[in-house]
C-alpha atoms as a PDB file:
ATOM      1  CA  UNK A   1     -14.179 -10.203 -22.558  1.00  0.00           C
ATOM      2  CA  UNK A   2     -13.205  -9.859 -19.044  1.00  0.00           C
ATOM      3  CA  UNK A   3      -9.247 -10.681 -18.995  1.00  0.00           C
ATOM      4  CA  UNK A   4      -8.250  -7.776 -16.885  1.00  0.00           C
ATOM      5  CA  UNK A   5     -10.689  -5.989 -14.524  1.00  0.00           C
ATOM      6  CA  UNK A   6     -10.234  -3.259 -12.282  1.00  0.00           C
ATOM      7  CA  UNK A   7     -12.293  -2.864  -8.978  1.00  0.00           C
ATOM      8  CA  UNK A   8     -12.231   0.374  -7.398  1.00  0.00           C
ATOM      9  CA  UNK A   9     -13.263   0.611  -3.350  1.00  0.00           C
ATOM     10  CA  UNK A  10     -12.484  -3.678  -3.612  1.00  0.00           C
ATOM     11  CA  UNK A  11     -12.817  -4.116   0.273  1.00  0.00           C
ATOM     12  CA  UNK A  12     -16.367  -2.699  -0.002  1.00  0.00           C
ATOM     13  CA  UNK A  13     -19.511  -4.961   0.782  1.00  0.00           C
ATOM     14  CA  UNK A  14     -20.331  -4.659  -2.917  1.00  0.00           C
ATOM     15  CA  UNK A  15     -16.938  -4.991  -4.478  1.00  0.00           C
ATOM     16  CA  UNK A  16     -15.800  -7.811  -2.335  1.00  0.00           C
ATOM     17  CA  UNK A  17     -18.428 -10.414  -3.889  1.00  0.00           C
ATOM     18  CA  UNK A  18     -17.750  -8.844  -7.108  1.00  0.00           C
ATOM     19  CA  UNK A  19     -13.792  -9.800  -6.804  1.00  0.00           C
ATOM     20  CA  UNK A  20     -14.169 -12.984  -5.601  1.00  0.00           C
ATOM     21  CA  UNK A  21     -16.549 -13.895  -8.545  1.00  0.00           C
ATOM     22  CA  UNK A  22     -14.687 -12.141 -11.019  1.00  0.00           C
ATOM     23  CA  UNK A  23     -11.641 -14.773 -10.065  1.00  0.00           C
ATOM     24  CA  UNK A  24     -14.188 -17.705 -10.127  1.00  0.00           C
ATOM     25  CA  UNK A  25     -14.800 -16.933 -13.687  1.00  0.00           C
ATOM     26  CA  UNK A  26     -10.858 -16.876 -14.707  1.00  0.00           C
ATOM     27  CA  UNK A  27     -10.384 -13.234 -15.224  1.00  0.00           C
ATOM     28  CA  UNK A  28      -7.585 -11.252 -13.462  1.00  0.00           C
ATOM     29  CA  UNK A  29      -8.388  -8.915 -11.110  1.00  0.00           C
ATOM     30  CA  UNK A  30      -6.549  -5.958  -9.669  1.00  0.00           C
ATOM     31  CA  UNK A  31      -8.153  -3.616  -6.868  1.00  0.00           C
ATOM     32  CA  UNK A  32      -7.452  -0.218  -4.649  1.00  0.00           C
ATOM     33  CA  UNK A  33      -9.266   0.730  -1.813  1.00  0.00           C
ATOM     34  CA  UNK A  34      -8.682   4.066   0.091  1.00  0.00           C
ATOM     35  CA  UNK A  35      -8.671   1.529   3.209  1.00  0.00           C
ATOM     36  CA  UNK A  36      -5.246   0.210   1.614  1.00  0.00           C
ATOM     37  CA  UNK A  37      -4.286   4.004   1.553  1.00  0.00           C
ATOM     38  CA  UNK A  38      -4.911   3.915  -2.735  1.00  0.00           C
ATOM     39  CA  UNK A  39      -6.866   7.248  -3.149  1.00  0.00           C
ATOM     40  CA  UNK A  40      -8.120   6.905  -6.722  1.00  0.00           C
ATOM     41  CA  UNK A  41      -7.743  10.526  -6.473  1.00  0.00           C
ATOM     42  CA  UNK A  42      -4.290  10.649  -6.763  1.00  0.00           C
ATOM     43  CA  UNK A  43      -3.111   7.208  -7.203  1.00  0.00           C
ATOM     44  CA  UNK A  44      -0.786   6.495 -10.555  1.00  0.00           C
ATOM     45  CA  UNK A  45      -2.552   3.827 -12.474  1.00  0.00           C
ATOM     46  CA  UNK A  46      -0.366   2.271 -15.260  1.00  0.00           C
ATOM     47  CA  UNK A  47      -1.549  -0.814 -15.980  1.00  0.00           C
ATOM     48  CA  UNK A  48      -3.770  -1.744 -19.103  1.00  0.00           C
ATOM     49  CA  UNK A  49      -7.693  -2.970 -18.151  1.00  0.00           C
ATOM     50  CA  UNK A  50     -10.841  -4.429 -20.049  1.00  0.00           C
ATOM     51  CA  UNK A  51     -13.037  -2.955 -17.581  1.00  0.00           C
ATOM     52  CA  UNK A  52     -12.943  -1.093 -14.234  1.00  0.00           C
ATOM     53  CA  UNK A  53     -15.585  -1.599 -12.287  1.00  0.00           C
ATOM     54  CA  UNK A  54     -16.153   1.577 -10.520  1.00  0.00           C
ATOM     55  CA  UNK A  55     -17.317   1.460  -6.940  1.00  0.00           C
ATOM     56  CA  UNK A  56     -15.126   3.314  -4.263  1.00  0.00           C
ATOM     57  CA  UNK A  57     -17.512   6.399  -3.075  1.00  0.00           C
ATOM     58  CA  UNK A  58     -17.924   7.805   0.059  1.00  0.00           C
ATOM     59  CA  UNK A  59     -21.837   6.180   0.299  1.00  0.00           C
ATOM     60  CA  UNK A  60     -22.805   7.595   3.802  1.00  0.00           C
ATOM     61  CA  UNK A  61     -25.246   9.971   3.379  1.00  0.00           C
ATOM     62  CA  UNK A  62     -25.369  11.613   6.894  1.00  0.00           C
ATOM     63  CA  UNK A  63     -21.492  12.377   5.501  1.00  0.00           C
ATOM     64  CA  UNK A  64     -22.436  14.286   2.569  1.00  0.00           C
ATOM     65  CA  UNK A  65     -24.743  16.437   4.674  1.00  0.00           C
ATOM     66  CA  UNK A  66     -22.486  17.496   7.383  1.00  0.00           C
ATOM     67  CA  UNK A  67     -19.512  17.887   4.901  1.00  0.00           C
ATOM     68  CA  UNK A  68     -20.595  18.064   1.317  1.00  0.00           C
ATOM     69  CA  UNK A  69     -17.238  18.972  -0.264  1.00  0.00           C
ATOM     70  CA  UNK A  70     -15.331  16.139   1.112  1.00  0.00           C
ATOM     71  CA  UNK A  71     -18.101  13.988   0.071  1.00  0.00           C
ATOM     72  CA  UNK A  72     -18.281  15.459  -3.582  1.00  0.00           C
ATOM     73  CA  UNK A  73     -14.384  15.382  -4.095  1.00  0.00           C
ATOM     74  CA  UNK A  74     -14.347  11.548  -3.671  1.00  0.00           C
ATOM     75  CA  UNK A  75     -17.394  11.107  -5.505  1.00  0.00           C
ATOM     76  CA  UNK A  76     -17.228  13.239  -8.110  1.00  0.00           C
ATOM     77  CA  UNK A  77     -13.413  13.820  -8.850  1.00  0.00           C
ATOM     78  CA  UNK A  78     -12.665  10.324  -7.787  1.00  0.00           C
ATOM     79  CA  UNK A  79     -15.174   9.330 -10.817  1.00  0.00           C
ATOM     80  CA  UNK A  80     -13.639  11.781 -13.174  1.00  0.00           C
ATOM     81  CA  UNK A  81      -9.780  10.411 -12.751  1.00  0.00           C
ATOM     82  CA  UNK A  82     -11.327   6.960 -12.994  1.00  0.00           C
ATOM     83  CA  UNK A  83     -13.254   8.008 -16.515  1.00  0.00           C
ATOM     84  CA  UNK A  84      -9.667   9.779 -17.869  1.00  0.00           C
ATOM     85  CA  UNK A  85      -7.762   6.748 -17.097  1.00  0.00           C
ATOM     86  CA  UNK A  86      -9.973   4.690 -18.959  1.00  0.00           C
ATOM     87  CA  UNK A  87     -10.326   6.975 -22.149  1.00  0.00           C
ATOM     88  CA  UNK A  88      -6.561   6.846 -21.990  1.00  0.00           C
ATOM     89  CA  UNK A  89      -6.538   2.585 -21.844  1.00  0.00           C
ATOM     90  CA  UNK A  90     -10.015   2.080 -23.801  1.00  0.00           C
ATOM     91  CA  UNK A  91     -11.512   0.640 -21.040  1.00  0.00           C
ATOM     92  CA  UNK A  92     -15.369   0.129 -20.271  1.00  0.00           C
ATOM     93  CA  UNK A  93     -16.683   1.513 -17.022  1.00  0.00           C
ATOM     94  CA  UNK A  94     -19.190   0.228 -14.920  1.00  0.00           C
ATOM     95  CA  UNK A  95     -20.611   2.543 -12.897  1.00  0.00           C
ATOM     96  CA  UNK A  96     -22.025   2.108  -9.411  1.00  0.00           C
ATOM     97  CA  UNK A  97     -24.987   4.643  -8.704  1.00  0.00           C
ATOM     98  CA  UNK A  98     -27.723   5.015  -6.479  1.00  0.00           C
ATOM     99  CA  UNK A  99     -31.605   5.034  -6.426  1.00  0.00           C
ATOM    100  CA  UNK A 100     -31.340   7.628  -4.046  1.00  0.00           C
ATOM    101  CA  UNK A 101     -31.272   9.929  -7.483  1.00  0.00           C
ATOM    102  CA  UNK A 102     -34.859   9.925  -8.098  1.00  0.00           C
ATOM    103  CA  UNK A 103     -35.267  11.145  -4.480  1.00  0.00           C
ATOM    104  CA  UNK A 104     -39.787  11.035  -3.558  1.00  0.00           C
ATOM    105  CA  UNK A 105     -40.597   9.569  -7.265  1.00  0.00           C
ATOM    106  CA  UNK A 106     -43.653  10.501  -9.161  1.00  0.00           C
ATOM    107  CA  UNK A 107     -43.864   7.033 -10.739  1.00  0.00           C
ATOM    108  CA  UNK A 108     -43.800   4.020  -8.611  1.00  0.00           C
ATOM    109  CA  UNK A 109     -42.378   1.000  -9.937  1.00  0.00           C
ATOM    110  CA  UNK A 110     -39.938   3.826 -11.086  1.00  0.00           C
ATOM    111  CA  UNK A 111     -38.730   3.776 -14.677  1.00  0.00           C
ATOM    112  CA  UNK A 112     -35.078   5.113 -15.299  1.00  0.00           C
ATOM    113  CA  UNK A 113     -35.785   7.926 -17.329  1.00  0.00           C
ATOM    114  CA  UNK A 114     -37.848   9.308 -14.217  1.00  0.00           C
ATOM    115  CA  UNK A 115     -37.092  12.873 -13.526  1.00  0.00           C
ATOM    116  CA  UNK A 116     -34.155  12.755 -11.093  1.00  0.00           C
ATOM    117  CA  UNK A 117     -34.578  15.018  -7.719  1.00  0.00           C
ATOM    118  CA  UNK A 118     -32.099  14.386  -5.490  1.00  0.00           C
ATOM    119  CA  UNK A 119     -32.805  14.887  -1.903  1.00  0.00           C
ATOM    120  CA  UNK A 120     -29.343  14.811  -0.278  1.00  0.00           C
ATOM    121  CA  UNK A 121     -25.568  15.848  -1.647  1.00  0.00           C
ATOM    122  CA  UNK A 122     -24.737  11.957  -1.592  1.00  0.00           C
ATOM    123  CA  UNK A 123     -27.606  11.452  -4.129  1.00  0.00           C
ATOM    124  CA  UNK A 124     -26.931  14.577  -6.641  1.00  0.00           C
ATOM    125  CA  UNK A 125     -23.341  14.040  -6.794  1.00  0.00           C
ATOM    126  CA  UNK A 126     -24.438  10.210  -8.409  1.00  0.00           C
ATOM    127  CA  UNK A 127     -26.238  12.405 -10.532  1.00  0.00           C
ATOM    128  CA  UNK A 128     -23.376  14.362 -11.387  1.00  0.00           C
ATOM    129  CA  UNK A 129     -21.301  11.271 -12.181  1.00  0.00           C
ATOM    130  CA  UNK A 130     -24.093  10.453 -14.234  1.00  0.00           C
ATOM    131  CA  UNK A 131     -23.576  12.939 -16.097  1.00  0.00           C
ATOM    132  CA  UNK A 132     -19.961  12.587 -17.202  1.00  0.00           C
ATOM    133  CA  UNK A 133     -20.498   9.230 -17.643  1.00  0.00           C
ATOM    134  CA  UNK A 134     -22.748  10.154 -21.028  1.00  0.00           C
ATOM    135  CA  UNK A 135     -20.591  13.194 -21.517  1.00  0.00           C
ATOM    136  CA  UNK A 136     -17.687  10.993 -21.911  1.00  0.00           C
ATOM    137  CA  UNK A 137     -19.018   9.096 -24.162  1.00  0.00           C
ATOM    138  CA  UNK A 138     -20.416  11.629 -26.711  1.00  0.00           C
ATOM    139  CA  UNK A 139     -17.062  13.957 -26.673  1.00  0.00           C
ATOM    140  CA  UNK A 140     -14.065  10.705 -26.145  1.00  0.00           C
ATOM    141  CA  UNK A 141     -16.151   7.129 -27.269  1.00  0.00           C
ATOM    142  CA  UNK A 142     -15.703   5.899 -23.515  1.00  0.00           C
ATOM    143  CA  UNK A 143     -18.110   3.244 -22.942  1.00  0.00           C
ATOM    144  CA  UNK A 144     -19.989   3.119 -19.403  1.00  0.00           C
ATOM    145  CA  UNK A 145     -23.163   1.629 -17.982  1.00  0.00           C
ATOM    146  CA  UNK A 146     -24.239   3.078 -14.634  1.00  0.00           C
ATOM    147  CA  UNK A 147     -26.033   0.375 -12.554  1.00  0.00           C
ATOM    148  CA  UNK A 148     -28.439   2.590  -9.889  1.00  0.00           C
ATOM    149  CA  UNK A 149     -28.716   0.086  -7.407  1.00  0.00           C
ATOM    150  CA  UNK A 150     -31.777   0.212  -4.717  1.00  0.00           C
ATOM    151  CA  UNK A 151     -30.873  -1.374  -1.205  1.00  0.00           C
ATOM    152  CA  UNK A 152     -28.244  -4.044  -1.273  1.00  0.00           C
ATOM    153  CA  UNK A 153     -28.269  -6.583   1.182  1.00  0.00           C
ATOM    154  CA  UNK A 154     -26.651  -9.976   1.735  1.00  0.00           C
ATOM    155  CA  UNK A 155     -23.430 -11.737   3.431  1.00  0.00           C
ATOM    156  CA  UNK A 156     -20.893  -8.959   4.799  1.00  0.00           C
ATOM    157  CA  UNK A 157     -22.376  -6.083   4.813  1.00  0.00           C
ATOM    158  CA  UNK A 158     -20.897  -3.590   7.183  1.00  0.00           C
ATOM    159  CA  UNK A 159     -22.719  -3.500  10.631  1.00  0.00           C
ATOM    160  CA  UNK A 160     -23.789   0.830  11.119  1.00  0.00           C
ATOM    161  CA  UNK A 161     -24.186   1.905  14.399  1.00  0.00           C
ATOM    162  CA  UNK A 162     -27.190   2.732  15.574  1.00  0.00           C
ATOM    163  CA  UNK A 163     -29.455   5.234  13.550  1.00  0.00           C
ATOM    164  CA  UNK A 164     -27.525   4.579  10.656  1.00  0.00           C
ATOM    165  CA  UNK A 165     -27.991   4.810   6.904  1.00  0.00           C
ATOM    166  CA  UNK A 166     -31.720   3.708   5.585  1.00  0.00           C
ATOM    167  CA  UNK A 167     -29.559   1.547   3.400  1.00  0.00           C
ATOM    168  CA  UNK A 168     -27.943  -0.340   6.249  1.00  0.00           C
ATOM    169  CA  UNK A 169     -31.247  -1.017   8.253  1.00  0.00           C
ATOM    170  CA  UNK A 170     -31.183  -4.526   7.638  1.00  0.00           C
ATOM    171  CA  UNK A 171     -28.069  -5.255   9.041  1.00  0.00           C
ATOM    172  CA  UNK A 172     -28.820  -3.025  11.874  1.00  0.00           C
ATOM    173  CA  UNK A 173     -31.603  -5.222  12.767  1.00  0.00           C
ATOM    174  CA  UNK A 174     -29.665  -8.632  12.070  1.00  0.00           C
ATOM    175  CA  UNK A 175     -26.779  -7.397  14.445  1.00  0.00           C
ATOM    176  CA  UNK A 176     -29.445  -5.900  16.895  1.00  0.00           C
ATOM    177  CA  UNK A 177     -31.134  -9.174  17.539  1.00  0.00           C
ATOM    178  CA  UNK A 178     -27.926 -10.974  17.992  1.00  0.00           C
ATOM    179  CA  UNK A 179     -27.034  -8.523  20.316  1.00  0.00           C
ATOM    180  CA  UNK A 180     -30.717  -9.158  22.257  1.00  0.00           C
ATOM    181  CA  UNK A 181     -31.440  -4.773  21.669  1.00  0.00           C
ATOM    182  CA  UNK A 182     -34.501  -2.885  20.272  1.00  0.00           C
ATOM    183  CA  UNK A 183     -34.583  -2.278  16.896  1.00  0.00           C
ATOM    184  CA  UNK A 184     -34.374   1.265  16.113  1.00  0.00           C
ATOM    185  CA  UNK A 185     -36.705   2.540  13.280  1.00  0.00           C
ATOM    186  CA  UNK A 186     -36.182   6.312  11.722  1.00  0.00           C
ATOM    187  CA  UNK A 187     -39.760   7.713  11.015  1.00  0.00           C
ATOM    188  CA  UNK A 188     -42.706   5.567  11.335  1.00  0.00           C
ATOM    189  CA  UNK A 189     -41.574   2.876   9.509  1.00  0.00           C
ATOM    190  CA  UNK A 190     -43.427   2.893   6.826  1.00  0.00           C
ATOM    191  CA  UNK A 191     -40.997   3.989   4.477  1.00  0.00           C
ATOM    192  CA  UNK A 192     -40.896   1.429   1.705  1.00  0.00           C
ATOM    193  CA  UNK A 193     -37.592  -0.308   0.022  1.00  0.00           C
ATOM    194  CA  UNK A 194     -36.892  -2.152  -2.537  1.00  0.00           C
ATOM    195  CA  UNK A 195     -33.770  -4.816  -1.390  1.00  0.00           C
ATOM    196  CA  UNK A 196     -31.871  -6.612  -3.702  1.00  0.00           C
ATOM    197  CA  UNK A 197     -29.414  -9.336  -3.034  1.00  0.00           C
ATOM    198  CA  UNK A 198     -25.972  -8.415  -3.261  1.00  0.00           C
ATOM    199  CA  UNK A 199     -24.859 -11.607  -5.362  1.00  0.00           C
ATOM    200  CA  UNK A 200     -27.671 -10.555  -7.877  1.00  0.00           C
ATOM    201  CA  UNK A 201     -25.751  -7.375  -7.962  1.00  0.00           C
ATOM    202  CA  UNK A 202     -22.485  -9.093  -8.989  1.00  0.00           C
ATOM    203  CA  UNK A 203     -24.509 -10.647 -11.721  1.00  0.00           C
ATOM    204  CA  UNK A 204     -26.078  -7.254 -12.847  1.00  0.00           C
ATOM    205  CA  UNK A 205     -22.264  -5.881 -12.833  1.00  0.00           C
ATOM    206  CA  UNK A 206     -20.766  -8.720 -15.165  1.00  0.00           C
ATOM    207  CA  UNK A 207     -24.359  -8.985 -17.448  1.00  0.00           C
ATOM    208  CA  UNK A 208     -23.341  -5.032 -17.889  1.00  0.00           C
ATOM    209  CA  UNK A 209     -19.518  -5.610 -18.377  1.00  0.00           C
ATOM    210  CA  UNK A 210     -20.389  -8.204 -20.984  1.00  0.00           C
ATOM    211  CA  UNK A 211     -22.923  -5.617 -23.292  1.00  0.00           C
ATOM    212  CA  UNK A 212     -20.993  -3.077 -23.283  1.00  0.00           C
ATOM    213  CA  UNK A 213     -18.923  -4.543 -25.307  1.00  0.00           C
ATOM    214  CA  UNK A 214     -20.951  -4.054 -28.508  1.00  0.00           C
ATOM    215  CA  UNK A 215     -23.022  -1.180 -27.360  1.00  0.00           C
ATOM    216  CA  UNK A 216     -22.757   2.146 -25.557  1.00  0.00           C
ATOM    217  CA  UNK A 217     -23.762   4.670 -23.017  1.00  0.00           C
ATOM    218  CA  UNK A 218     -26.728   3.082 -21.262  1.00  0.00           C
ATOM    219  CA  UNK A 219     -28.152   3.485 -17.252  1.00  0.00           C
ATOM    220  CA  UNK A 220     -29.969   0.328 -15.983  1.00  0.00           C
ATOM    221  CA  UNK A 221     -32.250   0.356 -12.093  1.00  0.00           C
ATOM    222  CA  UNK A 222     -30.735  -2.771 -10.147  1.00  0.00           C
ATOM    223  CA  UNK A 223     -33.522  -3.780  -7.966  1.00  0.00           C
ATOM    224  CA  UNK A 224     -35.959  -6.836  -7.106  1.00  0.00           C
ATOM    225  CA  UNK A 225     -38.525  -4.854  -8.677  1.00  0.00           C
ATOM    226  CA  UNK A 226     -40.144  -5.852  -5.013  1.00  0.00           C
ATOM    227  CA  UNK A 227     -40.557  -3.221  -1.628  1.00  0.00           C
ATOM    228  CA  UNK A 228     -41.520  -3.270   1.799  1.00  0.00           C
ATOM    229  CA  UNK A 229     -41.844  -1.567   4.574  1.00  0.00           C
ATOM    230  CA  UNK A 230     -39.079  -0.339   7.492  1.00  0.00           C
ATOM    231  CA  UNK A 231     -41.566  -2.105   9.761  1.00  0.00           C
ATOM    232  CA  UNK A 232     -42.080  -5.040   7.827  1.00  0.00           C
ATOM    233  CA  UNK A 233     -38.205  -5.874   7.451  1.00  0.00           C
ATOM    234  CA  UNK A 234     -38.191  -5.424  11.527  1.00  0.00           C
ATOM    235  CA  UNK A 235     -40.868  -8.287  11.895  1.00  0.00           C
ATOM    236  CA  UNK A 236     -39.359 -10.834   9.184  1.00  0.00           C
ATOM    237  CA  UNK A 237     -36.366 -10.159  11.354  1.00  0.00           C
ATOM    238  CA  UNK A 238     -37.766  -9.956  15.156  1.00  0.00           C
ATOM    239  CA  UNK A 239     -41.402 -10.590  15.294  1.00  0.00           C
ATOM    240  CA  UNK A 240     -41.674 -10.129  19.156  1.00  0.00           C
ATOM    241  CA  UNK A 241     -38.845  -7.797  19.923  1.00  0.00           C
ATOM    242  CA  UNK A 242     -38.878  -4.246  21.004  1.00  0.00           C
ATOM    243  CA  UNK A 243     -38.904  -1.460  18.643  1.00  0.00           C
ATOM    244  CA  UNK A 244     -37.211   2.437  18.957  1.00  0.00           C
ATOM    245  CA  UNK A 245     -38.304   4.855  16.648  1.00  0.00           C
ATOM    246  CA  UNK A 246     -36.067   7.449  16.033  1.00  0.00           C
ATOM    247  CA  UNK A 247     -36.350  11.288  14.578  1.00  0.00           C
ATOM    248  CA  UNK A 248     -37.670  11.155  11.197  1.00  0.00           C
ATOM    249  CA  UNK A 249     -35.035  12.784   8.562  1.00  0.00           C
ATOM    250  CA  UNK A 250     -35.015  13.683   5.304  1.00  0.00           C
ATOM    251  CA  UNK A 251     -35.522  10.635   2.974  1.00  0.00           C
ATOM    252  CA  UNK A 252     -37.945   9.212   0.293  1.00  0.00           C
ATOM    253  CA  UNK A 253     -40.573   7.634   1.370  1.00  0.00           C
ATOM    254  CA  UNK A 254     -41.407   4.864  -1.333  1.00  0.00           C
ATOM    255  CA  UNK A 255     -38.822   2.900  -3.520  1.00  0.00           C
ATOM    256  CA  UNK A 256     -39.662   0.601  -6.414  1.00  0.00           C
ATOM    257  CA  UNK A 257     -36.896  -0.505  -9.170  1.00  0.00           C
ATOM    258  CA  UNK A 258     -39.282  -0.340 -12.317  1.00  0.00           C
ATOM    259  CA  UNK A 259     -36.966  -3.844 -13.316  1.00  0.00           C
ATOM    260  CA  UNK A 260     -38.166  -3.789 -17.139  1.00  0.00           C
ATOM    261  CA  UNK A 261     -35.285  -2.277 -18.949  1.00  0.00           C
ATOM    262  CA  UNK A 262     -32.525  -4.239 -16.968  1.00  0.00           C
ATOM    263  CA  UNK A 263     -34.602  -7.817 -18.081  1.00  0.00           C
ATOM    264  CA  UNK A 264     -35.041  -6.729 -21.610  1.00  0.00           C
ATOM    265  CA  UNK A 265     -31.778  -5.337 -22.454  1.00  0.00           C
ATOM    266  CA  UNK A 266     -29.363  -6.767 -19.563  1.00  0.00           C
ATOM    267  CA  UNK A 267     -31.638 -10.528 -19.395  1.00  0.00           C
ATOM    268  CA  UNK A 268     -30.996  -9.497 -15.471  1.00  0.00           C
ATOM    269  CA  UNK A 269     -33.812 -10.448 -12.801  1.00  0.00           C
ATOM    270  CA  UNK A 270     -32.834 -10.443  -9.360  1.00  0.00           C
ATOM    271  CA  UNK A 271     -33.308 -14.091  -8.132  1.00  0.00           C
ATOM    272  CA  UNK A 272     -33.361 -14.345  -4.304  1.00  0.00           C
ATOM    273  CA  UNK A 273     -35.866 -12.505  -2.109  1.00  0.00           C
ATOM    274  CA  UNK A 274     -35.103 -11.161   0.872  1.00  0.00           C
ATOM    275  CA  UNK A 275     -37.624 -13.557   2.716  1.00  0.00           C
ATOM    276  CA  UNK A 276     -36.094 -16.509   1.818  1.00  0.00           C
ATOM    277  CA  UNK A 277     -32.698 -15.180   2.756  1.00  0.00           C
ATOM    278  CA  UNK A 278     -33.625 -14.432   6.230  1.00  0.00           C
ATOM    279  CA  UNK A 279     -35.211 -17.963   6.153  1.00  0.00           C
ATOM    280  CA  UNK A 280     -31.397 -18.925   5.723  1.00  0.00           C
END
């Protein structure tokens, strides 16, 4: 059941679709945001939830490498309050994590019990949340899922400036075209991605929400189980224009959701490709 549902970081690009379906479907949502000045950190919760759907991070990875601590204290400790307030309720947790955990994969499409090897703070401290996500469980009984989404696009996202997050490329491109600039590529553009549609993640979220219910501890790749290149986004987006490429920096270099377990156990497939959207 989803009668009362938390949504931690709710003005995110993520958690914003997941609100505004989460009230389409009847249930009753509450939400903090740091932008609101709620620091899950310190903020007294009181009230009783079904599930809290845990996405407020601090997801900008240049961030985490100039100033790791800050970074880990909002991911990390701001998971852990979130995980003793809902041993103390019973709630279920779904966790938001990242693909950036497996770091350069050995196995591409990339299976979820792939050996993790983070390549930036950001990445390891999803990792470490991880972690106490399946230690809570085994010492308290709190249920979680952890949902390691690959790269999220769709309506909303946040605009980065330029020579932003690999995750935000997309958008960079959409807003750089409207805005009649280059596109500016990190590396050679090549780097493969795997993007799945942010409305498909709201549907991964509540598929999880819903079997957890009757079973436990489980972590689950959100992806299109689909990837292409930097260069190839740039051309479904501007054939013709101009292109930048900027310094390389330290990323992966291929991405591929291995999308088996999520269809099997979750009945999730990611339904719109990122084609067709632009199409739109």
């Amino acid at each position: 059941m989803l009668n009362h549902c938390l949504i931690t970081g709710v003005q995110g690009f993520i958690a914003s679709h997941l609100n505004a379906r989460l009230l389409e479907l009847g249930a009753k949502v509450s939400g903090c945001d740091i932008k609101n000045m709620i620091d899950i950190r310190t903020y007294n919760f009181h009230e009783k939830y079904d599930v809290i759907f845990h996405l407020a991070a601090n997801a900008s990875i240049p961030q985490s490498l100039e100033n790791p601590a800050e970074s880990h204290s909002h991911n990390v400790l701001g998971t852990l309050r979130i995980l003793e307030y809902a041993k103390k309720i019973g709630a279920r947790v779904i966790f938001s994590s990242s693909s950036s955990i497996y770091g350069e994969p050995d196995i591409i499409p990339t299976p979820e019990d792939s050996q993790p090897k983070p390549m930036m703070p950001y990445a390891l401290q999803k990792l470490e949340c991880e972690q106490y996500l399946w230690l809570y469980w085994n010492l308290y009984g709190v249920k979680s899922v952890a949902l390691r989404y690959f790269n999220v696009f769709g309506e909303g996202q946040e605009f980065a400036n330029g020579g932003g997050d690999s995750s935000l490329c997309l958008a960079n491109f959409l807003r750089q075209k409207k805005n009649r600039e280059p596109l500016t590529i990190v590396g050679t553009g090549e780097q493969r991605r795997d993007f799945v549609y942010v409305k498909d993640v709201v549907k991964a979220n509540i598929k999880a929400a819903e079997w957890l219910e009757n079973n436990n501890f489980e972590i689950f790749n959100v992806g299109s189980g689909e990837n292409y290149s930097i260069n190839e986004v740039a051309n479904m987006v501007d054939s013709n224009g101009q292109r930048v490429y900027l310094p390389a920096r330290i990323e992966p270099q291929n991405g591929l959701a291995d999308i088996t377990k999520v269809k099997n156990m979750l009945g999730f497939e990611a339904k719109v490709k990122l084609e067709e959207w632009l199409k739109k």
